[in-house]
C-alpha atoms as a PDB file:
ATOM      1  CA  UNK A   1      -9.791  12.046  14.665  1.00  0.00           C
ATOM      2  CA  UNK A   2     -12.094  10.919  17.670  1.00  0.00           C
ATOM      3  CA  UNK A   3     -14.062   8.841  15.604  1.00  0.00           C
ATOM      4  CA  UNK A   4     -11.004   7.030  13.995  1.00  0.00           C
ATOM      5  CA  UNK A   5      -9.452   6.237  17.260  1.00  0.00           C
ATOM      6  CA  UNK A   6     -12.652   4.802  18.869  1.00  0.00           C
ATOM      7  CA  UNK A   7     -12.987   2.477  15.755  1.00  0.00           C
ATOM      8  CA  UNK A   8      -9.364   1.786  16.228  1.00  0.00           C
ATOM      9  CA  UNK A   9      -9.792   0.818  19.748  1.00  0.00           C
ATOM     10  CA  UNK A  10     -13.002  -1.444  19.207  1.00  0.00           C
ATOM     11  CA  UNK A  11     -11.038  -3.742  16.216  1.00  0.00           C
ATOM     12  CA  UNK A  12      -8.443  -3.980  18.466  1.00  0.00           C
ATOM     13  CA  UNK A  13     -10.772  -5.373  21.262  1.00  0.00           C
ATOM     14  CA  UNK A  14     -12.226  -7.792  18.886  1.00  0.00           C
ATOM     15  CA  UNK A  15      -9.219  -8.715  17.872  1.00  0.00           C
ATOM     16  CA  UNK A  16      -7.354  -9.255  20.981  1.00  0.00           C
ATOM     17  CA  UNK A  17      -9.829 -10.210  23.841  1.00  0.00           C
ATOM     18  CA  UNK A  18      -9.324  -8.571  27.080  1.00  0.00           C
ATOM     19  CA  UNK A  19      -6.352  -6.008  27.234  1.00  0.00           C
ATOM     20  CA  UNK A  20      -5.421  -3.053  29.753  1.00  0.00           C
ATOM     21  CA  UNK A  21      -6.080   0.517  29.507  1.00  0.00           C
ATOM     22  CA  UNK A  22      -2.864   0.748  29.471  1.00  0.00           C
ATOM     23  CA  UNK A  23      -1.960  -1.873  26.507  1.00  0.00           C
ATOM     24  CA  UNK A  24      -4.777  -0.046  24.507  1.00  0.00           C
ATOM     25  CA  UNK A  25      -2.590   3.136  24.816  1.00  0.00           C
ATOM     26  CA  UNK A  26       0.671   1.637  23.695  1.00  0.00           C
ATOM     27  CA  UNK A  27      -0.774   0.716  20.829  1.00  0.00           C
ATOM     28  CA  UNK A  28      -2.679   3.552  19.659  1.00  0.00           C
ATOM     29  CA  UNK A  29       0.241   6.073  20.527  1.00  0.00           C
ATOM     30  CA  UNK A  30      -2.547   7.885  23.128  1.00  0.00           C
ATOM     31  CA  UNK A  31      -2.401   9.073  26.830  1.00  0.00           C
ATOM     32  CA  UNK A  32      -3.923   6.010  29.076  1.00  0.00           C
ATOM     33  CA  UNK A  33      -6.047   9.145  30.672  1.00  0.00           C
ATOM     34  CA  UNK A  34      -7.509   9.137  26.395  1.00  0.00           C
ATOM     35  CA  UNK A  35      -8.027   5.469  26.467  1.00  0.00           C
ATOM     36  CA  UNK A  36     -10.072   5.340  29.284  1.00  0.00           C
ATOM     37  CA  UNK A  37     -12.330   7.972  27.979  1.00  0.00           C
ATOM     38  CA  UNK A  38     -12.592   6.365  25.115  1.00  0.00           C
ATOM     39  CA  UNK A  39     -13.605   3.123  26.675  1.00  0.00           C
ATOM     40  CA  UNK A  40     -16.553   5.047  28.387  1.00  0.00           C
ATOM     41  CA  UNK A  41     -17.449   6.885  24.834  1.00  0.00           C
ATOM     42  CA  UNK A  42     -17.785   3.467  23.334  1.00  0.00           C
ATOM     43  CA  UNK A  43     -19.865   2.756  26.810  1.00  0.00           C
ATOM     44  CA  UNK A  44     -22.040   5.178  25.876  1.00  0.00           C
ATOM     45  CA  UNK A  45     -22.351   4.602  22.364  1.00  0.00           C
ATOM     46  CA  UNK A  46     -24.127   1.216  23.127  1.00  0.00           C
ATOM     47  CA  UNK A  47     -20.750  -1.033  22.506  1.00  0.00           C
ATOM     48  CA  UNK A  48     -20.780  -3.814  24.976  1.00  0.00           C
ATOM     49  CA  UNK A  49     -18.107  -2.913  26.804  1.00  0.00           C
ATOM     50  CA  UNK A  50     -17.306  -5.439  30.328  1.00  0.00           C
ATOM     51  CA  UNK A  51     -14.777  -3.869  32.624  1.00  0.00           C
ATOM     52  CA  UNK A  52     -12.749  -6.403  34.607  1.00  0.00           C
ATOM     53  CA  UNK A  53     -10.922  -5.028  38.068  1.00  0.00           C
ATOM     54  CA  UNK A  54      -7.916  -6.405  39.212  1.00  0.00           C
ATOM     55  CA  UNK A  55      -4.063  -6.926  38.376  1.00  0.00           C
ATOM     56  CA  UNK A  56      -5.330  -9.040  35.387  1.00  0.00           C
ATOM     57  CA  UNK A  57      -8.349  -6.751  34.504  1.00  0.00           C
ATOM     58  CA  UNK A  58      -8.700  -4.899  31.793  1.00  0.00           C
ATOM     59  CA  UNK A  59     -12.109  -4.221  28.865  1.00  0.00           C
ATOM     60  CA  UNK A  60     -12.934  -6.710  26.819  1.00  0.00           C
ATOM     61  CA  UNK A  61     -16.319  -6.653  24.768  1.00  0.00           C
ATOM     62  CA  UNK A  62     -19.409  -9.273  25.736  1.00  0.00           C
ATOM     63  CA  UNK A  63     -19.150 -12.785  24.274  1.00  0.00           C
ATOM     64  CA  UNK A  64     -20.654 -13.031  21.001  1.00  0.00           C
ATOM     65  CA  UNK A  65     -20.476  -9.168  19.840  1.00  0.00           C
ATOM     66  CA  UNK A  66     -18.989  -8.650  16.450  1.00  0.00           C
ATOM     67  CA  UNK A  67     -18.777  -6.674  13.491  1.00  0.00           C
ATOM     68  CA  UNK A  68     -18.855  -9.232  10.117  1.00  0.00           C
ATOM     69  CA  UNK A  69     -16.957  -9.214   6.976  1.00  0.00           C
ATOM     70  CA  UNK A  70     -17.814 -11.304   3.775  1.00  0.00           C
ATOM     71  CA  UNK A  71     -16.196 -15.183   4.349  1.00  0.00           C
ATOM     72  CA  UNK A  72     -12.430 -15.581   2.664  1.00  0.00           C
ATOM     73  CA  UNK A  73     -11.673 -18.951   1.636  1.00  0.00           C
ATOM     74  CA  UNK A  74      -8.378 -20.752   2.283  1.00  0.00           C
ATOM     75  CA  UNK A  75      -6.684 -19.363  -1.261  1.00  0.00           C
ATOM     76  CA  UNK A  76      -7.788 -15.479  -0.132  1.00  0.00           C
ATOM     77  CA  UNK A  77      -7.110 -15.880   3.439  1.00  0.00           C
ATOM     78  CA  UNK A  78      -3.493 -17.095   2.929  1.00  0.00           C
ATOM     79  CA  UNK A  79      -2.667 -14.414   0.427  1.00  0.00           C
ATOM     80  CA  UNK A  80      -3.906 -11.945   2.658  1.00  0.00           C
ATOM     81  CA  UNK A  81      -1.501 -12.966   5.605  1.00  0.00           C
ATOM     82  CA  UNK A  82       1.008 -13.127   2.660  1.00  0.00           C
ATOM     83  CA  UNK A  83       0.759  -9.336   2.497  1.00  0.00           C
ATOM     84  CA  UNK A  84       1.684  -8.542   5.595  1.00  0.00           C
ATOM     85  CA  UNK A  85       2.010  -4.521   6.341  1.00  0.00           C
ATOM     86  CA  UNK A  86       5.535  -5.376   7.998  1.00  0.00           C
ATOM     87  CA  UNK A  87       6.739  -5.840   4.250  1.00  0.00           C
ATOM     88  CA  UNK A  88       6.390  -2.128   3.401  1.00  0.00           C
ATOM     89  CA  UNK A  89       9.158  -1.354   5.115  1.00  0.00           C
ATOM     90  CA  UNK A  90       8.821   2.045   6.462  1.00  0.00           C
ATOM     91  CA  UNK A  91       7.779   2.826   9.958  1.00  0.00           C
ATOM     92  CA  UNK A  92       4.939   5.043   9.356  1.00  0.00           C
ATOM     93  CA  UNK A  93       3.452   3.069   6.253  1.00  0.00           C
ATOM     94  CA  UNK A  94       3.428  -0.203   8.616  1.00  0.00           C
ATOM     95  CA  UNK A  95       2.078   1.308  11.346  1.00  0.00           C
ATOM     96  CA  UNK A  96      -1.174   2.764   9.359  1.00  0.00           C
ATOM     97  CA  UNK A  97      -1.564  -1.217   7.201  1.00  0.00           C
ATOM     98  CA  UNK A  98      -1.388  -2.575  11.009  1.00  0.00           C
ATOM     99  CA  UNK A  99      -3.687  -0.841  12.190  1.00  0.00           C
ATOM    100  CA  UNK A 100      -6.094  -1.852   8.653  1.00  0.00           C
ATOM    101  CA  UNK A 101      -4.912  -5.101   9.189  1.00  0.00           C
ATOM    102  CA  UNK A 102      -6.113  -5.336  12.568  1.00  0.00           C
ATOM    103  CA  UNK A 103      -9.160  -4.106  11.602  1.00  0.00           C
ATOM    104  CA  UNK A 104      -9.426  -6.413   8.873  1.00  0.00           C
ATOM    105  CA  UNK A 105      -8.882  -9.950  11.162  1.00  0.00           C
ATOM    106  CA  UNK A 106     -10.889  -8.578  14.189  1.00  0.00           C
ATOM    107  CA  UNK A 107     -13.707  -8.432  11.823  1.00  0.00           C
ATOM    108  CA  UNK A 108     -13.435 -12.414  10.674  1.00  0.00           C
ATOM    109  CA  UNK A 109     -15.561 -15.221  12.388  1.00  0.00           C
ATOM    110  CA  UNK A 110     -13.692 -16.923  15.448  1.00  0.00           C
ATOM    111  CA  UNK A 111     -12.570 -20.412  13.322  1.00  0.00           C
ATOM    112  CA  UNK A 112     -10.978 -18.472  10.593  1.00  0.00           C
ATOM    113  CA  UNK A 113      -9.419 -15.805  13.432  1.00  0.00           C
ATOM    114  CA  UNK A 114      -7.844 -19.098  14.566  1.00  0.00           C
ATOM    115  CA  UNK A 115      -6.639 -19.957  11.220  1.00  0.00           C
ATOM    116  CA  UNK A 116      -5.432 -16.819  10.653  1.00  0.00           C
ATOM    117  CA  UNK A 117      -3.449 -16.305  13.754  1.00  0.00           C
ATOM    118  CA  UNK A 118      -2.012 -20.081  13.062  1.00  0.00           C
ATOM    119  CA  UNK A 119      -0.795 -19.276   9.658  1.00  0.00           C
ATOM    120  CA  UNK A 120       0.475 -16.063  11.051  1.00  0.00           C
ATOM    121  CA  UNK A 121       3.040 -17.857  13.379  1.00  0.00           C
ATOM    122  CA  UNK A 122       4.205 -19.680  10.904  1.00  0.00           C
ATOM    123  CA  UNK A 123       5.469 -16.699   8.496  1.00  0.00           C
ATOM    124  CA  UNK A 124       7.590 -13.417   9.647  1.00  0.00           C
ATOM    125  CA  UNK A 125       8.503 -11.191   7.191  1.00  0.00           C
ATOM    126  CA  UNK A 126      11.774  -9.441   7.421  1.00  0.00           C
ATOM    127  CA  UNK A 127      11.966  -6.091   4.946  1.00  0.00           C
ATOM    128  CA  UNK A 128      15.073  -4.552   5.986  1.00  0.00           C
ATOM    129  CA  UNK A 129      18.402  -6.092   5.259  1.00  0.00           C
ATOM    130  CA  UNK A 130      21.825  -7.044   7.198  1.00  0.00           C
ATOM    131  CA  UNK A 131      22.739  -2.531   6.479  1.00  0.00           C
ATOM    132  CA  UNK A 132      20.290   0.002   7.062  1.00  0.00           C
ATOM    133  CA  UNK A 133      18.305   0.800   4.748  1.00  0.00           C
ATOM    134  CA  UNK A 134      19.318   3.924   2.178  1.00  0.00           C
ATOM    135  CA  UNK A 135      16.138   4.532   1.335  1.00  0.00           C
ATOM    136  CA  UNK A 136      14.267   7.725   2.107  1.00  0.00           C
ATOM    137  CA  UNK A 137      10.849   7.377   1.976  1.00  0.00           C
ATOM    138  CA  UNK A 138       9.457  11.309   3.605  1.00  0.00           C
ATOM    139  CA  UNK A 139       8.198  12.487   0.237  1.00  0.00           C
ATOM    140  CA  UNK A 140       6.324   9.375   0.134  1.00  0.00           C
ATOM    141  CA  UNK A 141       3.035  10.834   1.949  1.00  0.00           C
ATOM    142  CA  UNK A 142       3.334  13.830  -0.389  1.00  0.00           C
ATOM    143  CA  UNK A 143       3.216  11.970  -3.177  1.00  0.00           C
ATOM    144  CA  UNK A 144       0.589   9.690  -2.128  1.00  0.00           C
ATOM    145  CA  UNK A 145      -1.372  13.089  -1.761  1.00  0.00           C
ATOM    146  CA  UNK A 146      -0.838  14.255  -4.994  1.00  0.00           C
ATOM    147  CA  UNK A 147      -1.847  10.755  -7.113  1.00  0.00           C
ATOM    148  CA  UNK A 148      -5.179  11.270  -4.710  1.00  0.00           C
ATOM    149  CA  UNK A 149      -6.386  14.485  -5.760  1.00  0.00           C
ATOM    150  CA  UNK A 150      -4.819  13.967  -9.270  1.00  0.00           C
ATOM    151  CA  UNK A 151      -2.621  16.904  -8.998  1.00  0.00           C
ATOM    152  CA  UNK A 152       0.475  17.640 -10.649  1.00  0.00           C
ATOM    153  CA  UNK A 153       3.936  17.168  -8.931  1.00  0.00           C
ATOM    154  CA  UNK A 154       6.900  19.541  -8.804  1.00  0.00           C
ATOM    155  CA  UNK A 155      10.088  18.109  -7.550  1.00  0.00           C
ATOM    156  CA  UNK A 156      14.033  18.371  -7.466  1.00  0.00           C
ATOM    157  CA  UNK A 157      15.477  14.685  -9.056  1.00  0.00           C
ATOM    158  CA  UNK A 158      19.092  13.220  -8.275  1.00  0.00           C
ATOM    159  CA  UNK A 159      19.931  10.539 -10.881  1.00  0.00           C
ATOM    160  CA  UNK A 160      22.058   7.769 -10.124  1.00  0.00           C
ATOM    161  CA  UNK A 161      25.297   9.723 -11.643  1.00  0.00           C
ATOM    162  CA  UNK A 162      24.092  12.969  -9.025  1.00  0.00           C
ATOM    163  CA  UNK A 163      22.489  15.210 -11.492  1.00  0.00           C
ATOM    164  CA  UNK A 164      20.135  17.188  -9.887  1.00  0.00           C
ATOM    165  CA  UNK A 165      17.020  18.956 -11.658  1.00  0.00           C
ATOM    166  CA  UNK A 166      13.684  20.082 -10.945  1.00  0.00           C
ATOM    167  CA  UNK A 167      10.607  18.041 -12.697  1.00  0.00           C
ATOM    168  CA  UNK A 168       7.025  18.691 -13.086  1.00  0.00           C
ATOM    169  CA  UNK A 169       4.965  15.758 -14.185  1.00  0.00           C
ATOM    170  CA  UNK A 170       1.741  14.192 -13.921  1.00  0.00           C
ATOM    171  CA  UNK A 171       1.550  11.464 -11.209  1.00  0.00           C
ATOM    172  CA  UNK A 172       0.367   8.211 -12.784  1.00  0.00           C
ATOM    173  CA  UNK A 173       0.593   5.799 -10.398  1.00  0.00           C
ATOM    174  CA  UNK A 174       3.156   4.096  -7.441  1.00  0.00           C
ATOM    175  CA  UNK A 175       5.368   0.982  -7.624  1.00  0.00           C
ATOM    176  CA  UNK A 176       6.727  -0.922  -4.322  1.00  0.00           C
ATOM    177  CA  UNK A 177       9.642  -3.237  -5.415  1.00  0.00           C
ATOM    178  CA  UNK A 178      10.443  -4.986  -1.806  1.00  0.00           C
ATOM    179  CA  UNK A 179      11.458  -2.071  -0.116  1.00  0.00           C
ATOM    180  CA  UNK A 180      12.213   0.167  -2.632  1.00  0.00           C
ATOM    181  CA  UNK A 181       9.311   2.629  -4.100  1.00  0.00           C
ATOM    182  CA  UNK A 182       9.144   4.402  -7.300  1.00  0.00           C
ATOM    183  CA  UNK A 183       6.601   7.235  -9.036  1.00  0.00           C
ATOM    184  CA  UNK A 184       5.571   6.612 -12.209  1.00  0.00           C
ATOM    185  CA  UNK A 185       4.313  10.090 -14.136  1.00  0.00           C
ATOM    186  CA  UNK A 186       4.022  11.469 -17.002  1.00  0.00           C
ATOM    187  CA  UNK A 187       6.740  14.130 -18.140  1.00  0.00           C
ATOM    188  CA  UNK A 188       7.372  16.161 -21.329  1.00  0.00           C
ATOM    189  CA  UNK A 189       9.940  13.545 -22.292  1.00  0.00           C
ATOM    190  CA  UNK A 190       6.917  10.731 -21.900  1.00  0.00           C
ATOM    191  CA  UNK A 191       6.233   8.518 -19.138  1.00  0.00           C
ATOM    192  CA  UNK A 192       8.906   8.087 -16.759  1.00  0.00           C
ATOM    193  CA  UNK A 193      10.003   6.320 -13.409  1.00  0.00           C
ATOM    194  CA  UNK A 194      11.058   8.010 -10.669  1.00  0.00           C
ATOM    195  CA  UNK A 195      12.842   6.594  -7.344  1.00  0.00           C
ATOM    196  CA  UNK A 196      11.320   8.012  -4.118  1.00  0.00           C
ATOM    197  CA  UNK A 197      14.247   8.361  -2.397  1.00  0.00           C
ATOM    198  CA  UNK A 198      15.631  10.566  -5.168  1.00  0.00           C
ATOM    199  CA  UNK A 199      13.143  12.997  -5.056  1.00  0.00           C
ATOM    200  CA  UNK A 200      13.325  15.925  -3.060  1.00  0.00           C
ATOM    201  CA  UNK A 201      11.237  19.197  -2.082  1.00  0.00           C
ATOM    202  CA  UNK A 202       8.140  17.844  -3.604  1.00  0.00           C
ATOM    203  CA  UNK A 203       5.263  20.285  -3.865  1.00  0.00           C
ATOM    204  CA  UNK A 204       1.297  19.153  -4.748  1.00  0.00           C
ATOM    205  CA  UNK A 205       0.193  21.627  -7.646  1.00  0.00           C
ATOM    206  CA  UNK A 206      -3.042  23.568  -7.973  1.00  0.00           C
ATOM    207  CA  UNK A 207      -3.556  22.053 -11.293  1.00  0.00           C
ATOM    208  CA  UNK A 208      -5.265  18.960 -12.187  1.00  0.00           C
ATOM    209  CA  UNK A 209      -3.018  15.826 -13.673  1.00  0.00           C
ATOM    210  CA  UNK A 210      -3.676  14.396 -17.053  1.00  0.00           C
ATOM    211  CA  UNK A 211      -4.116  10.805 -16.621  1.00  0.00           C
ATOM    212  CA  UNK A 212      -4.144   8.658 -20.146  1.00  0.00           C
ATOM    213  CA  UNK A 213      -7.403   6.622 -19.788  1.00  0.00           C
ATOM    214  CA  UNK A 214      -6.450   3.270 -20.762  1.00  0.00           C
ATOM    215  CA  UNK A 215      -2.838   3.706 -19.034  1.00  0.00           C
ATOM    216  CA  UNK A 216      -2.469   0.339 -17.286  1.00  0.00           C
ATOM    217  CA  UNK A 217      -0.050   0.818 -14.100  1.00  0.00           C
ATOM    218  CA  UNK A 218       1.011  -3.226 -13.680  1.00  0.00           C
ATOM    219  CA  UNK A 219       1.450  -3.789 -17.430  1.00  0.00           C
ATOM    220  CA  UNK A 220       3.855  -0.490 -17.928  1.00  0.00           C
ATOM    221  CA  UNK A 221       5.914  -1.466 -14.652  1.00  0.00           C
ATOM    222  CA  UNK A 222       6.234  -4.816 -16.809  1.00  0.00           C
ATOM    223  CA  UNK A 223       7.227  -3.861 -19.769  1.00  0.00           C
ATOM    224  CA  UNK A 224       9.722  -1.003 -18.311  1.00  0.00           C
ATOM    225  CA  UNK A 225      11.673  -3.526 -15.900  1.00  0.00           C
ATOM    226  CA  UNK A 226      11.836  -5.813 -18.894  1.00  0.00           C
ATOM    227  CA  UNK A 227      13.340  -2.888 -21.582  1.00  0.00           C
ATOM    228  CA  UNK A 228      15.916  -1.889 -18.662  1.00  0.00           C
ATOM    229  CA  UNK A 229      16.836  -5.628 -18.304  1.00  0.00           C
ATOM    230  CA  UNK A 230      17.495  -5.604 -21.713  1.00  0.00           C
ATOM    231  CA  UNK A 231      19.144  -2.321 -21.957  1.00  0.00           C
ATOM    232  CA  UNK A 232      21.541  -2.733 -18.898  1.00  0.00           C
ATOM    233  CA  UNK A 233      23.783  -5.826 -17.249  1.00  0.00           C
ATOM    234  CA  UNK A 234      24.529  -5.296 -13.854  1.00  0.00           C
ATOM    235  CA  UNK A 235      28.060  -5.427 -12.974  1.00  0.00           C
ATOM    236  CA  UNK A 236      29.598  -6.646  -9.546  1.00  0.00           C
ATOM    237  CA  UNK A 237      32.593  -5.195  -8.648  1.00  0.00           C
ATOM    238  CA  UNK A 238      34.708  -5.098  -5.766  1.00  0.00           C
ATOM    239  CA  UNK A 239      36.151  -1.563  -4.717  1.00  0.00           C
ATOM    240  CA  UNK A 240      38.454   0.114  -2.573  1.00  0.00           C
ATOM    241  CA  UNK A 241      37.307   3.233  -0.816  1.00  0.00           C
ATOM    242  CA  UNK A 242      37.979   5.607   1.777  1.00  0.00           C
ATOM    243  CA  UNK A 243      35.212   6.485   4.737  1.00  0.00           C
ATOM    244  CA  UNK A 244      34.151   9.490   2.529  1.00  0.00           C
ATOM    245  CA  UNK A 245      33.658   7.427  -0.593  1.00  0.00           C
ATOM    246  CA  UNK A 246      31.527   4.933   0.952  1.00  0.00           C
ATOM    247  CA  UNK A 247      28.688   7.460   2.331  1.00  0.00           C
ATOM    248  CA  UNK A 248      28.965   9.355  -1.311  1.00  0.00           C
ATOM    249  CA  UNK A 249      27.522   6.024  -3.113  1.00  0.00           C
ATOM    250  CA  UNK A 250      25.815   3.656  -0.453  1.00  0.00           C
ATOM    251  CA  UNK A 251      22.727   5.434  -1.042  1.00  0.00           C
ATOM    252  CA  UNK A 252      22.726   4.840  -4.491  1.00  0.00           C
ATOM    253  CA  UNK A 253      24.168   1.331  -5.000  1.00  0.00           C
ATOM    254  CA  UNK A 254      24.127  -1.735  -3.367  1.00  0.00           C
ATOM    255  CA  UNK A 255      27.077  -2.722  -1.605  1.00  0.00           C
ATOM    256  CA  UNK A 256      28.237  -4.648   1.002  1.00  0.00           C
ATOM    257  CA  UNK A 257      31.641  -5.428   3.131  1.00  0.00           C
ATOM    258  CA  UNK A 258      34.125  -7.745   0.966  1.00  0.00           C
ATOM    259  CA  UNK A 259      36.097 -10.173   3.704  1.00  0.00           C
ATOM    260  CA  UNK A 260      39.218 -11.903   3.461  1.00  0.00           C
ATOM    261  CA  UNK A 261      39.970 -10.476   0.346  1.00  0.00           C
ATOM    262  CA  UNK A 262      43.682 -10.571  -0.319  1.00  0.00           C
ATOM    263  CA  UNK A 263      43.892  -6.681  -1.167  1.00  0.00           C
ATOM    264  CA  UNK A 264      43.162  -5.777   2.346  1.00  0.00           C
ATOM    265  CA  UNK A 265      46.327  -6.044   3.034  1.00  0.00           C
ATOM    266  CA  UNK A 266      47.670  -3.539   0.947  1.00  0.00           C
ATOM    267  CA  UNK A 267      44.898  -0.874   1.661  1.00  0.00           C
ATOM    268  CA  UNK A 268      45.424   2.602   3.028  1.00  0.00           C
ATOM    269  CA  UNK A 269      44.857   3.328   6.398  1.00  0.00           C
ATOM    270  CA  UNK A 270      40.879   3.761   7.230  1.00  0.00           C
ATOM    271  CA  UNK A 271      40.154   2.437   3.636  1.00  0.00           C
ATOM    272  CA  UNK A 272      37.697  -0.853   3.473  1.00  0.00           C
ATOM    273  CA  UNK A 273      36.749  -3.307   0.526  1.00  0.00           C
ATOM    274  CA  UNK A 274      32.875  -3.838  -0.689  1.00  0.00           C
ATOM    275  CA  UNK A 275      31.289  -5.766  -3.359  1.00  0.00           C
ATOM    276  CA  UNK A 276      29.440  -2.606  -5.071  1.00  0.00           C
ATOM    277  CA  UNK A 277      26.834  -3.558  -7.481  1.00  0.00           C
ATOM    278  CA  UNK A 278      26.391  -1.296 -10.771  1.00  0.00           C
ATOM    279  CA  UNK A 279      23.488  -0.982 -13.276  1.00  0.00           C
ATOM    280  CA  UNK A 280      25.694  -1.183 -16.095  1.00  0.00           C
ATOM    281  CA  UNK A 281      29.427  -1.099 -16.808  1.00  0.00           C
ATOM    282  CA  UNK A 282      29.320   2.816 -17.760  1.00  0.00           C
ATOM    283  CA  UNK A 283      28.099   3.677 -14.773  1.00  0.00           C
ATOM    284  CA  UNK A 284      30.844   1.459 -12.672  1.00  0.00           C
ATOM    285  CA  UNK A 285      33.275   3.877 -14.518  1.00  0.00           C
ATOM    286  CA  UNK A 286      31.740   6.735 -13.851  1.00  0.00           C
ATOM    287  CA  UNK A 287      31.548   6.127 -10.438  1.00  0.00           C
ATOM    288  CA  UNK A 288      35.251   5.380  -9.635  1.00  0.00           C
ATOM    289  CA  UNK A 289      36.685   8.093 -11.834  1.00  0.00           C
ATOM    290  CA  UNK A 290      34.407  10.508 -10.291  1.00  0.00           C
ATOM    291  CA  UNK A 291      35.350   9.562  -6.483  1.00  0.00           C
ATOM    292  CA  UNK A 292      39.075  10.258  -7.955  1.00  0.00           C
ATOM    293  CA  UNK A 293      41.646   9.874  -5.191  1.00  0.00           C
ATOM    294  CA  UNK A 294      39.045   8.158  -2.863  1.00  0.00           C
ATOM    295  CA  UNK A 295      38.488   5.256  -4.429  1.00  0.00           C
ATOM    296  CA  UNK A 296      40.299   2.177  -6.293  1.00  0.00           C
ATOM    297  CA  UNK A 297      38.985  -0.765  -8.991  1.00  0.00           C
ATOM    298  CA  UNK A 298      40.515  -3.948  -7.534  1.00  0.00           C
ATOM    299  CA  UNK A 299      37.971  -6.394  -9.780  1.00  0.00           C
ATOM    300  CA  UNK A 300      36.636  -6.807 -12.595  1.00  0.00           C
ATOM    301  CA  UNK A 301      40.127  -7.006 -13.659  1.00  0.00           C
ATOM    302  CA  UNK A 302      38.583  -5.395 -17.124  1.00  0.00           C
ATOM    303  CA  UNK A 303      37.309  -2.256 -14.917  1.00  0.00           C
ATOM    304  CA  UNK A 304      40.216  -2.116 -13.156  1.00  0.00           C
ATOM    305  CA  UNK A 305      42.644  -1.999 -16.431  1.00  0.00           C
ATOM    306  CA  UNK A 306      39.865   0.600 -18.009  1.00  0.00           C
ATOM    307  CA  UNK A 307      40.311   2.742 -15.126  1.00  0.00           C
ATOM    308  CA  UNK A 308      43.852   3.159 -14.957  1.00  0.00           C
ATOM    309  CA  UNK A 309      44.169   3.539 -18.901  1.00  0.00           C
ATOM    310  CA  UNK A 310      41.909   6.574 -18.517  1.00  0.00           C
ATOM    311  CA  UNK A 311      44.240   7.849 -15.409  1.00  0.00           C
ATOM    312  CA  UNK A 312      47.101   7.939 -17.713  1.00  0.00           C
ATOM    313  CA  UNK A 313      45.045   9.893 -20.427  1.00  0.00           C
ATOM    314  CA  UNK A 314      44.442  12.716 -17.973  1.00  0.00           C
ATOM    315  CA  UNK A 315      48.011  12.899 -17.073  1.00  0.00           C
ATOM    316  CA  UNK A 316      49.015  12.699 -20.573  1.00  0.00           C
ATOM    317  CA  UNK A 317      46.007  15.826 -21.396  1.00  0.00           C
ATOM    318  CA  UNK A 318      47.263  17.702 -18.416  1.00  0.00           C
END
């Protein structure tokens, strides 16, 4: 909207001092034609708006004119820049905090500005890692959606072991762990977590969600982590797989390349070695028997022994 924009472009002026037409479009993803007619609407609003001419010109608003905010002291003010939107990881979700963000600091009196922008070059926060990222975060806004109008959710679910099936739950309430966001809702079976990435033609219901009124989002997230701690111990293994094998599980576990490991030697051709992580033992197995042919244990030793044990049982059976 109009009205969002020309806020947009007046936070970003207090923010920033004197910048082009032209950097005012960049960031606001508009025609430089739109900024400039936005600089006159906020002209003719009553925002003092100076105009500078020239190679370094540009708008810039008159000395001393500024929104407030409430003061922050040092405590708040550092854990605000600890939060920085760059840590949510996805594109559009750090684009939209940036722009709150900018908001946000244009807003705060010139000495804590200062401090703010100090503090600010001293911390960068990096949320992707060395490999792309697997996750896929497009039902995201969907979701969002739903938990704001407290409607119910339809969805299809892949679990970790690729079982796909369609769910319909109540949307409690989301969870960002680093980079990697989960639902929580309330199903038939109970309340259950559900990875973002997983989910898949997500619809918003025409029916109100049932929201328990003393459900406590931060203290179920606790207690959940802490019961699948204690219910599975990851495994790190190192595998063997072909090209096809690789993009059938990166999205679901983490895994990178294993160097100068002494089995490269003896791999097929186009085959590669990674450390792949597990949730639990069971699932290690059921991963490499189900890849089949495309795929080889080389450590745990245990996993590997297991593995071939249960080859020899299917020959034997067939």
């Amino acid at each position: 909207m109009k009205s969002d924009r020309l806020l947009s472009t007046l936070m970003l002026l207090q923010a920033h001092g004197r910048l082009s037409t032209r950097e005012v479009a960049e960031r606001l993803e508009i025609s430089q034609r739109t900024a400039h007619r936005d600089m006159e609407a906020l002209c003719t609003a009553g925002i003092p708006l100076i105009a500078h001419r020239g190679a370094t010109g540009g708008w810039e608003l008159q000395r001393g004119w500024r929104t407030k905010v409430p003061g922050l002291d040092d405590a708040e003010l550092q854990a605000l820049l600890m939060a920085q939107p760059s840590a949510l990881g996805d594109r559009k979700l750090t684009a939209a905090a940036q722009r709150a963000f900018d908001k946000l600091m244009a807003s705060m009196p010139t000495a804590m500005r200062l401090q703010a922008h100090s503090i600010q070059a001293r911390l960068h926060i990096d949320p992707t890692g060395w490999r792309p990222s697997p996750e896929d975060l497009s039902m995201l806004p969907i979701v969002q959606d739903a938990l704001a109008r407290d409607c119910k959710l339809t969805f299809l679910y892949t679990r970790a072991d690729g079982d796909t099936s369609t769910r319909t739950v109540d949307p409690l309430g989301l969870v960002c762990k680093q980079t990697v966001w989960y639902l929580i809702a309330q199903s038939q079976a109970g309340t259950r977590t559900y990875r973002i990435s997983r989910m898949h033609e997500v619809v918003v219901l025409a029916l109100s969600s049932t929201r328990p009124s003393n459900f406590d989002l931060a203290a179920y997230w606790k207690q959940s982590t802490a019961a699948l701690k204690d219910r599975h111990q990851t495994i790190s293994t190192i595998l063997a797989l072909s090209d096809e094998a690789v993009a059938s599980i990166e999205r679901w576990c983490p895994m990178v390349p294993a160097l100068n490991h002494r089995a490269a030697r003896t791999l097929h051709k186009g085959w590669r070695l990674f450390h792949v992580e597990f949730e639990s033992y069971r699932q290690a197995r059921f991963v490499v028997l189900g890849l089949g042919s495309r795929a080889a244990a080389i450590a745990p030793p245990d996993l590997r022994k297991d593995i071939k044990a249960e080859i020899r049982r299917m020959h034997r059976v067939s």
